[in-house]
PDB file of N, CA and C in Angstrom:
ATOM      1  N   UNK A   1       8.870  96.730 214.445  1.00  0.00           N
ATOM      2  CA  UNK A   1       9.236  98.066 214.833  1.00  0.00           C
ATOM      3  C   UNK A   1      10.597  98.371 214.228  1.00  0.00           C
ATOM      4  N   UNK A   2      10.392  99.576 213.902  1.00  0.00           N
ATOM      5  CA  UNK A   2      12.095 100.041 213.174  1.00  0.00           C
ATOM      6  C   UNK A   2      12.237 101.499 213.479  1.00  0.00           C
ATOM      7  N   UNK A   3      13.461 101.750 213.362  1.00  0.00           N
ATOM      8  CA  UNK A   3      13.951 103.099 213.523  1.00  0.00           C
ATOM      9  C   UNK A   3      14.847 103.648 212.532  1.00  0.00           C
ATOM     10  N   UNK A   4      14.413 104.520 211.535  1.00  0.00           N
ATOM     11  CA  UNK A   4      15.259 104.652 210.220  1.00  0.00           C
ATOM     12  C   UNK A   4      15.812 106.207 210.440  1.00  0.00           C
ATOM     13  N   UNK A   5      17.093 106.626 209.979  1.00  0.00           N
ATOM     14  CA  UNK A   5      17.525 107.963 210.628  1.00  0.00           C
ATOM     15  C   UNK A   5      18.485 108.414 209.418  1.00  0.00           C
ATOM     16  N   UNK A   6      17.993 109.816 209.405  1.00  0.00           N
ATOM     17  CA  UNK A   6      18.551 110.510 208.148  1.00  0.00           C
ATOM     18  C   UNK A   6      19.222 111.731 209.091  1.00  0.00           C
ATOM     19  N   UNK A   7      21.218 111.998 209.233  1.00  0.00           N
ATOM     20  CA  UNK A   7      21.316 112.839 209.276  1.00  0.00           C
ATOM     21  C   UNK A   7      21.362 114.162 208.344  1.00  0.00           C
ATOM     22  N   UNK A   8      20.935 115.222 208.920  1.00  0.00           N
ATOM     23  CA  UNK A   8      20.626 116.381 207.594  1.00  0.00           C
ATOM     24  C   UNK A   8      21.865 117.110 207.987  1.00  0.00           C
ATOM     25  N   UNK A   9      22.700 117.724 206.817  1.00  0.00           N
ATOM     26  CA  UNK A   9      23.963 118.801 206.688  1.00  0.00           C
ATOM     27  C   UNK A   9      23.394 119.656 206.637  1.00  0.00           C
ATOM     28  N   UNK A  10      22.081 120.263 206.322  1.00  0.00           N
ATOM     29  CA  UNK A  10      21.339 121.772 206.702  1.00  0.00           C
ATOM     30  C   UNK A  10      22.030 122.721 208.040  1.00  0.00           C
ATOM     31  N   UNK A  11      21.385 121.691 208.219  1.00  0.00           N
ATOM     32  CA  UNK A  11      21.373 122.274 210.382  1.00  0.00           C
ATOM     33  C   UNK A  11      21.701 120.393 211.373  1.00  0.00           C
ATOM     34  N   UNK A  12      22.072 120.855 212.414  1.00  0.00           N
ATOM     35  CA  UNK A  12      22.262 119.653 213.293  1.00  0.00           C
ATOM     36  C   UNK A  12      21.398 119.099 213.561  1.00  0.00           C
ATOM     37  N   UNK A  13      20.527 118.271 213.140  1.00  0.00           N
ATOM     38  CA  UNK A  13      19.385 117.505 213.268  1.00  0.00           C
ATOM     39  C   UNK A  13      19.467 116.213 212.642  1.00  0.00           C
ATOM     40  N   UNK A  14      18.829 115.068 213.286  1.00  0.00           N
ATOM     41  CA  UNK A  14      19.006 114.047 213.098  1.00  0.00           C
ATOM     42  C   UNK A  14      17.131 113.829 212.829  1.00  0.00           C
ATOM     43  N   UNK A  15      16.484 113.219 211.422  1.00  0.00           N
ATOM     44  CA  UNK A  15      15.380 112.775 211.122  1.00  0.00           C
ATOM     45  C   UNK A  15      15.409 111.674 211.743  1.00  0.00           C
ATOM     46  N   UNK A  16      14.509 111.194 212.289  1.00  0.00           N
ATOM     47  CA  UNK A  16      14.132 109.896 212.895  1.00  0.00           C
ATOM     48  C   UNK A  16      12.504 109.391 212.331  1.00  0.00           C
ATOM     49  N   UNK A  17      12.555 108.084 211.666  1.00  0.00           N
ATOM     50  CA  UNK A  17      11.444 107.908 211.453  1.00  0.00           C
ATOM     51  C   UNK A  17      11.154 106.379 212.487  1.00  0.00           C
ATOM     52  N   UNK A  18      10.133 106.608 212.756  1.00  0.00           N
ATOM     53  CA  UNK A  18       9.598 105.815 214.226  1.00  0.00           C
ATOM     54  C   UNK A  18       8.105 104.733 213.311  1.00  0.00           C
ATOM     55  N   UNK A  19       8.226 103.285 213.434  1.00  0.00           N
ATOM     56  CA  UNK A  19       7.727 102.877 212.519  1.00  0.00           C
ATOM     57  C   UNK A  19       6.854 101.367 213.328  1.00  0.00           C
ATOM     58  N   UNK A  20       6.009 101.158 213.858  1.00  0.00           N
ATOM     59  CA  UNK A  20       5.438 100.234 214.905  1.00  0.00           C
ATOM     60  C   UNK A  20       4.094  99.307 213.445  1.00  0.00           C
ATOM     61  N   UNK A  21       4.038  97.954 213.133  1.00  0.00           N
ATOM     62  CA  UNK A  21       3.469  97.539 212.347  1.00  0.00           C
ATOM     63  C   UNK A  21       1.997  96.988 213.120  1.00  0.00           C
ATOM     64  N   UNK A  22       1.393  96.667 212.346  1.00  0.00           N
ATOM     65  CA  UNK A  22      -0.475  96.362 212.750  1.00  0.00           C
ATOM     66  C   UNK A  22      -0.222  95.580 213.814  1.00  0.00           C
ATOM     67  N   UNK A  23       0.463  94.502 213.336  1.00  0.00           N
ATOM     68  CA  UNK A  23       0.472  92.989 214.191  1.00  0.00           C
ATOM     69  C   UNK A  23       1.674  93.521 215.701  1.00  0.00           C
ATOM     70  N   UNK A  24       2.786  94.492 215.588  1.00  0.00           N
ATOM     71  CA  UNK A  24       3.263  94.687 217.053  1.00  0.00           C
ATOM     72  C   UNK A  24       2.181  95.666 217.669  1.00  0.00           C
ATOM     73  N   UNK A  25       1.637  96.191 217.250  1.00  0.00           N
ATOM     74  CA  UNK A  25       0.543  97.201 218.061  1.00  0.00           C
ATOM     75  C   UNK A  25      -0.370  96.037 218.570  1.00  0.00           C
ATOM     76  N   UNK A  26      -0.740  94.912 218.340  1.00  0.00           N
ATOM     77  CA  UNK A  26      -2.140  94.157 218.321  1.00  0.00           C
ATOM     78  C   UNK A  26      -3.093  94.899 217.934  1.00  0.00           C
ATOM     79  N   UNK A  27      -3.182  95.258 216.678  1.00  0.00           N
ATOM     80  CA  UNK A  27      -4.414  96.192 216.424  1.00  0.00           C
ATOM     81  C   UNK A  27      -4.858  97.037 216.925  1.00  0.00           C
ATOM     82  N   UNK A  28      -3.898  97.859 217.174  1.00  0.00           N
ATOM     83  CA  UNK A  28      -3.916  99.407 218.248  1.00  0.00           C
ATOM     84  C   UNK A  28      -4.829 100.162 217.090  1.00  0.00           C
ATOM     85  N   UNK A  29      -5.889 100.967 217.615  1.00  0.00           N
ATOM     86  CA  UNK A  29      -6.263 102.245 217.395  1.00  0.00           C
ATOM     87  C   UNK A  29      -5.460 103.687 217.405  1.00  0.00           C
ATOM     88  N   UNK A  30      -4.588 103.882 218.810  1.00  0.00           N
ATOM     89  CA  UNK A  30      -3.812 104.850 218.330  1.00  0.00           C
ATOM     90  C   UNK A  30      -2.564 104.511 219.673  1.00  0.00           C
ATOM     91  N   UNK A  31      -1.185 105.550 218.759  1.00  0.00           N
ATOM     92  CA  UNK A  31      -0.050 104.797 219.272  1.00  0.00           C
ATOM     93  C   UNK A  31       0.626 106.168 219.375  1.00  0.00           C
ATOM     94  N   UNK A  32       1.141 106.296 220.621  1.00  0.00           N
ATOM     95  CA  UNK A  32       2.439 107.644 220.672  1.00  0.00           C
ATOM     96  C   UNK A  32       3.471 107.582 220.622  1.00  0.00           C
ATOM     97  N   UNK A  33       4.260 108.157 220.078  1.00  0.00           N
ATOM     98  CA  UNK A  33       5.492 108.012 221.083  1.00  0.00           C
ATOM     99  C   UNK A  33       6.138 108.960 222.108  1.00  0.00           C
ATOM    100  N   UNK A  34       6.451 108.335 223.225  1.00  0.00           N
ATOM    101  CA  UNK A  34       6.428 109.486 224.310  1.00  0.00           C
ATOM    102  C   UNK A  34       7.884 109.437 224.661  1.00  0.00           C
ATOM    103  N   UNK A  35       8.805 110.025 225.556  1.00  0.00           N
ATOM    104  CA  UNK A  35      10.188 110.506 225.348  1.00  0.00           C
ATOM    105  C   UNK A  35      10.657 111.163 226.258  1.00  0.00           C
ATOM    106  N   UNK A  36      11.870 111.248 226.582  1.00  0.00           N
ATOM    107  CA  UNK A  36      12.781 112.745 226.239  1.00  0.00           C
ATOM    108  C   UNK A  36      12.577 114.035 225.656  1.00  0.00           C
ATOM    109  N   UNK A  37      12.276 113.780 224.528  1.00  0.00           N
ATOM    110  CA  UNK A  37      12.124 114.745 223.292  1.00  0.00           C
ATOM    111  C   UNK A  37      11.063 115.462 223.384  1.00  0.00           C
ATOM    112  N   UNK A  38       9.975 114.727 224.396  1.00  0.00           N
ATOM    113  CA  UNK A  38       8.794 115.478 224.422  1.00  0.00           C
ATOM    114  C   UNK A  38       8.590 115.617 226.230  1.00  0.00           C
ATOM    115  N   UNK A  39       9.165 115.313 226.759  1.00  0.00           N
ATOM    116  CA  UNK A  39       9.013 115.275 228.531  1.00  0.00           C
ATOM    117  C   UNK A  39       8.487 114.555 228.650  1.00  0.00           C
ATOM    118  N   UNK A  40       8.350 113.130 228.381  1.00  0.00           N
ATOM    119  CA  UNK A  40       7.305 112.355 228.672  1.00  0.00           C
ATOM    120  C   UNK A  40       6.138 112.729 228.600  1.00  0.00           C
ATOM    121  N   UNK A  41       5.373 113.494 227.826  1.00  0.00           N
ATOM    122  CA  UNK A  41       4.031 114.478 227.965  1.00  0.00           C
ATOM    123  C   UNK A  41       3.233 113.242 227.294  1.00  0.00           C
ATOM    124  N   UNK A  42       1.940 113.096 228.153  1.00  0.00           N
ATOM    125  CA  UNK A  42       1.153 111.819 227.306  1.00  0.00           C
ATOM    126  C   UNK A  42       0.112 112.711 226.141  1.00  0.00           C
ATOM    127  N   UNK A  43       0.338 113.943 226.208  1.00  0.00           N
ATOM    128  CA  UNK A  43      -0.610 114.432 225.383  1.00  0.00           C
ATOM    129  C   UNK A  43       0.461 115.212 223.780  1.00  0.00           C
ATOM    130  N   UNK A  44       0.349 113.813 223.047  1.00  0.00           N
ATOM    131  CA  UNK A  44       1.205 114.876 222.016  1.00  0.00           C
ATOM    132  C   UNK A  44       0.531 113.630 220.759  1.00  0.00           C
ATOM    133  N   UNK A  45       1.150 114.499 220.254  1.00  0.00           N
ATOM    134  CA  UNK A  45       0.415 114.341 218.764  1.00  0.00           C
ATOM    135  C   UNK A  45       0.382 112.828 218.560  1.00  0.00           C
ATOM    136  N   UNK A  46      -0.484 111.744 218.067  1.00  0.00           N
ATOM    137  CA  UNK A  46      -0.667 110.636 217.499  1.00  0.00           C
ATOM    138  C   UNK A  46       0.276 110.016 216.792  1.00  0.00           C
ATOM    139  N   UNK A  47       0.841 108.942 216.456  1.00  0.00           N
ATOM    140  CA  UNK A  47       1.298 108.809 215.375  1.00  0.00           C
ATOM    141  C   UNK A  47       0.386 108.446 213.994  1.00  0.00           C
ATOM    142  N   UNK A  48       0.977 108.561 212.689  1.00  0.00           N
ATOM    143  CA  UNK A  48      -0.019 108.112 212.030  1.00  0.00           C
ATOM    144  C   UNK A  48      -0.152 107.133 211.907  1.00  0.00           C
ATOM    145  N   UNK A  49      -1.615 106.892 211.677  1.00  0.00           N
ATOM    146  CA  UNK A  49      -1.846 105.617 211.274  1.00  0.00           C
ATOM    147  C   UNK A  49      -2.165 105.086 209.758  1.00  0.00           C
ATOM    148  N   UNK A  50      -1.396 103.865 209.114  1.00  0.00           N
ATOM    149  CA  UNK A  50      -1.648 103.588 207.572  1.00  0.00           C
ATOM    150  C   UNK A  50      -2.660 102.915 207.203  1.00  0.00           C
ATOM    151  N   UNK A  51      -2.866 103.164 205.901  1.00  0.00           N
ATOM    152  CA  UNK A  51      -4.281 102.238 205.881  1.00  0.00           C
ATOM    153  C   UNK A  51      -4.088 100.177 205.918  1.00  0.00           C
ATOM    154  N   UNK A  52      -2.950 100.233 205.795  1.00  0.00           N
ATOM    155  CA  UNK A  52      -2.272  98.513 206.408  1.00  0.00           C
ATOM    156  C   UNK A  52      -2.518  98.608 207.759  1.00  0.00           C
ATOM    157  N   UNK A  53      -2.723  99.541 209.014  1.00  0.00           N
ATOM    158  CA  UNK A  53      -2.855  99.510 209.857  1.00  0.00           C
ATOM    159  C   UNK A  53      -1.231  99.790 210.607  1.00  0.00           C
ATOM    160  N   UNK A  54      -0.079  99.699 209.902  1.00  0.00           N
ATOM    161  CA  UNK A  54       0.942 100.178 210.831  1.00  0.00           C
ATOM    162  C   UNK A  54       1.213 101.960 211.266  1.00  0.00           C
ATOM    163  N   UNK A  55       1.914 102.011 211.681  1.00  0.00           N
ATOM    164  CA  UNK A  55       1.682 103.417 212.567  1.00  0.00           C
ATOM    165  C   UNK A  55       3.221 104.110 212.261  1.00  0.00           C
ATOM    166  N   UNK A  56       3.008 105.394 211.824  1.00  0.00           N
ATOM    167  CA  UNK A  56       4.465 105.809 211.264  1.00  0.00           C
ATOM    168  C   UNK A  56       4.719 106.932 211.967  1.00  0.00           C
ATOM    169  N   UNK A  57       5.911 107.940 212.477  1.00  0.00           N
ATOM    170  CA  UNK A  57       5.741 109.420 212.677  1.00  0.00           C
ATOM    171  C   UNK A  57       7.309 109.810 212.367  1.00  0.00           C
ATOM    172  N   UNK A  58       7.767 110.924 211.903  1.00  0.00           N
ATOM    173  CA  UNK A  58       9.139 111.125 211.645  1.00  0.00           C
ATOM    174  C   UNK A  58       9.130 112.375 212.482  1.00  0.00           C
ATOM    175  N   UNK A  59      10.870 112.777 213.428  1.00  0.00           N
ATOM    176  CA  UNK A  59      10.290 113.304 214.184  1.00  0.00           C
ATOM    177  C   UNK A  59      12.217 113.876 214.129  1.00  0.00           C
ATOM    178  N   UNK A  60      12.437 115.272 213.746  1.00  0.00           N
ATOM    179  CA  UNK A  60      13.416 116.096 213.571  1.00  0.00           C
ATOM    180  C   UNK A  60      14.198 115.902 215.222  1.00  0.00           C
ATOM    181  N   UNK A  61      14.901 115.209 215.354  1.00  0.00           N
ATOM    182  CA  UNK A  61      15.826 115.603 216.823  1.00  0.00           C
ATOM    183  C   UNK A  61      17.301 116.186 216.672  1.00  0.00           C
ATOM    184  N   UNK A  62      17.548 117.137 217.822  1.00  0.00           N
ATOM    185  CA  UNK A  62      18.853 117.194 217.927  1.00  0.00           C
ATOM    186  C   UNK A  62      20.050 116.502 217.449  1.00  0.00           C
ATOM    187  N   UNK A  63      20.818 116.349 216.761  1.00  0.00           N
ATOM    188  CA  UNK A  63      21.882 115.115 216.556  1.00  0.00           C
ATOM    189  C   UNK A  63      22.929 115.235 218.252  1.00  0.00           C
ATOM    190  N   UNK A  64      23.872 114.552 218.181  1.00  0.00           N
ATOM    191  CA  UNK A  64      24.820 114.271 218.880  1.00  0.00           C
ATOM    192  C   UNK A  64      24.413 113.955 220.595  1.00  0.00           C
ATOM    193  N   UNK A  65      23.064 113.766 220.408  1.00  0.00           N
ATOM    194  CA  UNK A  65      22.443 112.712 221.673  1.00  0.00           C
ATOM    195  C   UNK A  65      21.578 111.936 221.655  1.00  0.00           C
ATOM    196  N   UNK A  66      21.270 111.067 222.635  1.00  0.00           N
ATOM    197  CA  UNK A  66      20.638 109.947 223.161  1.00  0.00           C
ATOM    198  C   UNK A  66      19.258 110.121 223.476  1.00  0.00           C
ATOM    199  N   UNK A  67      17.733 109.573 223.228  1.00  0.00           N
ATOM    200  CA  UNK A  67      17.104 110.081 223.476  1.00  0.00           C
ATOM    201  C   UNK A  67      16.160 108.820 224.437  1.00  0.00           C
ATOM    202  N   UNK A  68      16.119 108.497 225.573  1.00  0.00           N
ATOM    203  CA  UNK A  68      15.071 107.825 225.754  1.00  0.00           C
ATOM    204  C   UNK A  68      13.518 107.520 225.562  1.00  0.00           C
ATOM    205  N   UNK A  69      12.705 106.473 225.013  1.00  0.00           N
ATOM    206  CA  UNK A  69      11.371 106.568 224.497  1.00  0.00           C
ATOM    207  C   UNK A  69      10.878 105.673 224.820  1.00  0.00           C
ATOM    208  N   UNK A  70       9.498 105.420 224.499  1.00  0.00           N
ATOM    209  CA  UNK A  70       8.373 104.112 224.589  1.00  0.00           C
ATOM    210  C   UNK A  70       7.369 104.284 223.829  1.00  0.00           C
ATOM    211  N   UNK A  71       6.592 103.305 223.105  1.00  0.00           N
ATOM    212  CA  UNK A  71       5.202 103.642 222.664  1.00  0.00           C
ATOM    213  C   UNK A  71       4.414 103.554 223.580  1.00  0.00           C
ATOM    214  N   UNK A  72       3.380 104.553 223.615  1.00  0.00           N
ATOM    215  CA  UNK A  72       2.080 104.323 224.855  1.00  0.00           C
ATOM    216  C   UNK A  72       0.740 103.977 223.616  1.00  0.00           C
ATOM    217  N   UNK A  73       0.503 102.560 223.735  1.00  0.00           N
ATOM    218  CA  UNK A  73      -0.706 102.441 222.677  1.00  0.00           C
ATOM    219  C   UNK A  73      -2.199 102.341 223.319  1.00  0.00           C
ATOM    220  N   UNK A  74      -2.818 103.051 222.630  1.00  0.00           N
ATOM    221  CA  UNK A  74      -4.609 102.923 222.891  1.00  0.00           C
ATOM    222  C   UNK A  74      -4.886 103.534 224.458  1.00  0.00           C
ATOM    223  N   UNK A  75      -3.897 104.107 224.942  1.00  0.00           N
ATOM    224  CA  UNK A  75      -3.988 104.924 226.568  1.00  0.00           C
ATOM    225  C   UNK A  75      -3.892 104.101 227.629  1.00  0.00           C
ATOM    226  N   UNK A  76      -3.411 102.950 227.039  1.00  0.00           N
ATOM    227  CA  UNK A  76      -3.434 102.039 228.377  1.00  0.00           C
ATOM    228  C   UNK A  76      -1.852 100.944 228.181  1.00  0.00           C
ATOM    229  N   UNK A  77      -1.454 100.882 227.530  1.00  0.00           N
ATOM    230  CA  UNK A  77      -0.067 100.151 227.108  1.00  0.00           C
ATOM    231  C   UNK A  77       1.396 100.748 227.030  1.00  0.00           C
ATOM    232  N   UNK A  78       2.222 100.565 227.388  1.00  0.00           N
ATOM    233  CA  UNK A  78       3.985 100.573 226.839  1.00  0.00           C
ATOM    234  C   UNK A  78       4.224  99.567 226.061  1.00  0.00           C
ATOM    235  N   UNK A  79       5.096 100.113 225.611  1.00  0.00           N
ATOM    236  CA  UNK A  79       5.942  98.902 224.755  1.00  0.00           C
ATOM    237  C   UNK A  79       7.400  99.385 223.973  1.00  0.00           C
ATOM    238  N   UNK A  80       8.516  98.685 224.763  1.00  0.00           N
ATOM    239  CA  UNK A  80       9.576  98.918 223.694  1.00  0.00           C
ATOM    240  C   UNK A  80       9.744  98.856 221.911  1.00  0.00           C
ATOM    241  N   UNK A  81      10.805  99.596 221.752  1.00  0.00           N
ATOM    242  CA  UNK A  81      11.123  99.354 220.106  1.00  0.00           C
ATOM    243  C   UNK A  81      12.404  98.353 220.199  1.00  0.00           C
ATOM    244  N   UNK A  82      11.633  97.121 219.464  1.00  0.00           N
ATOM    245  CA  UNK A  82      12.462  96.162 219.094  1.00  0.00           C
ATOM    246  C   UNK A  82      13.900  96.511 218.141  1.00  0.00           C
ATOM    247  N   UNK A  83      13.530  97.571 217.718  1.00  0.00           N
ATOM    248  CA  UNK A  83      14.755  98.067 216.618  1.00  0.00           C
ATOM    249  C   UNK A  83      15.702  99.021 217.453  1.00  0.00           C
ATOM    250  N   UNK A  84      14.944  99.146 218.728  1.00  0.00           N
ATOM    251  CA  UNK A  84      15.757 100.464 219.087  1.00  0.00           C
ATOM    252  C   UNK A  84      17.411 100.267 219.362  1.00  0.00           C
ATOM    253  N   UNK A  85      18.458 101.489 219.271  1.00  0.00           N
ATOM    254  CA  UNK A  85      19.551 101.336 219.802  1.00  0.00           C
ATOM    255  C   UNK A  85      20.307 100.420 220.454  1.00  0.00           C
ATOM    256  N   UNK A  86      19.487 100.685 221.529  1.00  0.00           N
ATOM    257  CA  UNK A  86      19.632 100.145 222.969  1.00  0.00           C
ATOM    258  C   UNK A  86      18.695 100.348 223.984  1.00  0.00           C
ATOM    259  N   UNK A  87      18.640  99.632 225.520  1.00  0.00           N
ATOM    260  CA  UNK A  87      18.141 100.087 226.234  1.00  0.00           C
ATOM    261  C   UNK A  87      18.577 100.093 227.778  1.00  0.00           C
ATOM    262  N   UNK A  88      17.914 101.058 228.144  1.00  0.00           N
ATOM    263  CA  UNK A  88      18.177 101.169 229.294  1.00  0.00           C
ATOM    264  C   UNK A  88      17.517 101.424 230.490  1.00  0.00           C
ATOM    265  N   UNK A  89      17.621 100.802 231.222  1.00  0.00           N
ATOM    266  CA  UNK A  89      17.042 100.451 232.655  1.00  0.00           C
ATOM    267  C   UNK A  89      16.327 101.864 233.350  1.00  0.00           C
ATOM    268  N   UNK A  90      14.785 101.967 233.567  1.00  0.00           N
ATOM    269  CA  UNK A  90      14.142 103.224 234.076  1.00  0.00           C
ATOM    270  C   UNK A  90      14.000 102.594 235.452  1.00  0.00           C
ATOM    271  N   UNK A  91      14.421 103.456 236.726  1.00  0.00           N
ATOM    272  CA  UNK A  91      13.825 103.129 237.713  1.00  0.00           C
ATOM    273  C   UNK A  91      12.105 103.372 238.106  1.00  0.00           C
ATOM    274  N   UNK A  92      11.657 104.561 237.053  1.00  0.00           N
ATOM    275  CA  UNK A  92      10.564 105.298 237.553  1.00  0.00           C
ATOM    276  C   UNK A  92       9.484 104.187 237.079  1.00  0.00           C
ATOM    277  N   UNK A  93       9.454 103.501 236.251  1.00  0.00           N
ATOM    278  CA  UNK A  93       8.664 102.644 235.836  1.00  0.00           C
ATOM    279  C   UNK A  93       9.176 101.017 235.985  1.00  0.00           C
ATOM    280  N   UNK A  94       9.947 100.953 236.314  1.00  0.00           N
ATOM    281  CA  UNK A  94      10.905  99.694 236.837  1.00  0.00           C
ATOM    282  C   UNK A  94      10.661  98.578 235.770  1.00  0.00           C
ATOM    283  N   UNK A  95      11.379  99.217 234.601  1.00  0.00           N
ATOM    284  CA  UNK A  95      11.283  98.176 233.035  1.00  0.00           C
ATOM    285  C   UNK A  95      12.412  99.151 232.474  1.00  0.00           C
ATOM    286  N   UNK A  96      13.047  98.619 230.673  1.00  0.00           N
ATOM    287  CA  UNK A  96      13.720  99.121 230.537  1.00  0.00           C
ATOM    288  C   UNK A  96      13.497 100.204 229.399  1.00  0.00           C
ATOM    289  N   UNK A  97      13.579 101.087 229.158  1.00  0.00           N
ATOM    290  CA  UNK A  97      12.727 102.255 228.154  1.00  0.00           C
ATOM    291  C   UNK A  97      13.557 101.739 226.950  1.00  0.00           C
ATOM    292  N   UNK A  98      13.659 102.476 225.462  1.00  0.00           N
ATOM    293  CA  UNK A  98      14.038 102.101 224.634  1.00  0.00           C
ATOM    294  C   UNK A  98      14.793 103.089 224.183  1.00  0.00           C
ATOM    295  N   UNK A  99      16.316 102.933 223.843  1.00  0.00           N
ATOM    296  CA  UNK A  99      16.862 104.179 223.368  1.00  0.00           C
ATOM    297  C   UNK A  99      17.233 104.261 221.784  1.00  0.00           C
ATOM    298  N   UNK A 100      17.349 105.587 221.522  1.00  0.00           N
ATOM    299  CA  UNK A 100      17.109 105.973 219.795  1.00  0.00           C
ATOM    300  C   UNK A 100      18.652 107.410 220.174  1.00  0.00           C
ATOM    301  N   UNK A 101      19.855 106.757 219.802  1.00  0.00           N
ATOM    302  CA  UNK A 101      21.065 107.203 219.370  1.00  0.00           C
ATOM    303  C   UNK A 101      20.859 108.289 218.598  1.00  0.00           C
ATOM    304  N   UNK A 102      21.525 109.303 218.429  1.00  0.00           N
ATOM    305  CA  UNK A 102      21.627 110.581 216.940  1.00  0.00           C
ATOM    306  C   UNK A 102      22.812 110.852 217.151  1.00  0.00           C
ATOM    307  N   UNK A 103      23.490 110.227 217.718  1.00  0.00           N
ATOM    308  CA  UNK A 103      25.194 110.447 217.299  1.00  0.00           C
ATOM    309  C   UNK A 103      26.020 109.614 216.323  1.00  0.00           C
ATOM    310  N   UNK A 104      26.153 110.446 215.612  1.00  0.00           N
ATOM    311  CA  UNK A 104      26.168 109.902 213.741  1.00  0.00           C
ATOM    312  C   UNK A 104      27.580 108.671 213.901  1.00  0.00           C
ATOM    313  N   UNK A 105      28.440 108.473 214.856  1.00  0.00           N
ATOM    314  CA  UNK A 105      29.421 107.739 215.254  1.00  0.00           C
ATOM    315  C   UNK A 105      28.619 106.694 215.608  1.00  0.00           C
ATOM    316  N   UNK A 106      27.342 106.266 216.011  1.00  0.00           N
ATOM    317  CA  UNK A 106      26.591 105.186 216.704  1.00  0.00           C
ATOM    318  C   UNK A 106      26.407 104.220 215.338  1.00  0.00           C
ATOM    319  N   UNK A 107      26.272 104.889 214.000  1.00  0.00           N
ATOM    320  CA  UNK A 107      25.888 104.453 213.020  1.00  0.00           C
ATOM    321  C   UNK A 107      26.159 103.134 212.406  1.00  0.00           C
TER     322      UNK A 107
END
């Protein structure tokens, strides 16, 4: 798992590319990523999937905050990002979610 991040001088946005491989999915069929960024909504778009079988999605955020996340794979799994930031402790699910930085000072 990796987290690769392009800030853009356009506009305040931080690219985030979100990157989960065949073998950390265990041969997931399909993989989200769910968030902050999206309200935790379990219904949002897929990530893609490659024909190696790893799972990619790049995903425009706000810069100059913190975003908490998780993968939800195949509708029945979590799983942190090993690459992520940091993490931090969810009471609502009592594990620790995975955080993805866009404050270009975190760098």
């Amino acid at each position: 798992m990796c987290l690769k991040k392009q800030f853009l001088k356009s506009k305040v946005k931080c690219k985030v590319t979100f990157k989960i491989t065949k073998d950390e999915s265990l041969d997931a069929e399909k993989v989200a990523i769910v968030g902050e960024f999206n309200q935790w909504s379990l219904q949002v778009e897929p990530m893609k999937k490659l024909k190696n079988g790893d799972f990619t999605q790049t995903l425009e955020l706000d810069s100059g905050k913190e975003y908490q996340f998780r993968y939800f794979i195949d509708d029945e799994r979590w799983e942190n990002d090993f690459g992520a930031d940091r993490y931090v402790y969810s009471p609502f699910a009592n594990c620790d979610n995975s955080v993805v930085s866009c404050i270009e000072e975190d760098i």
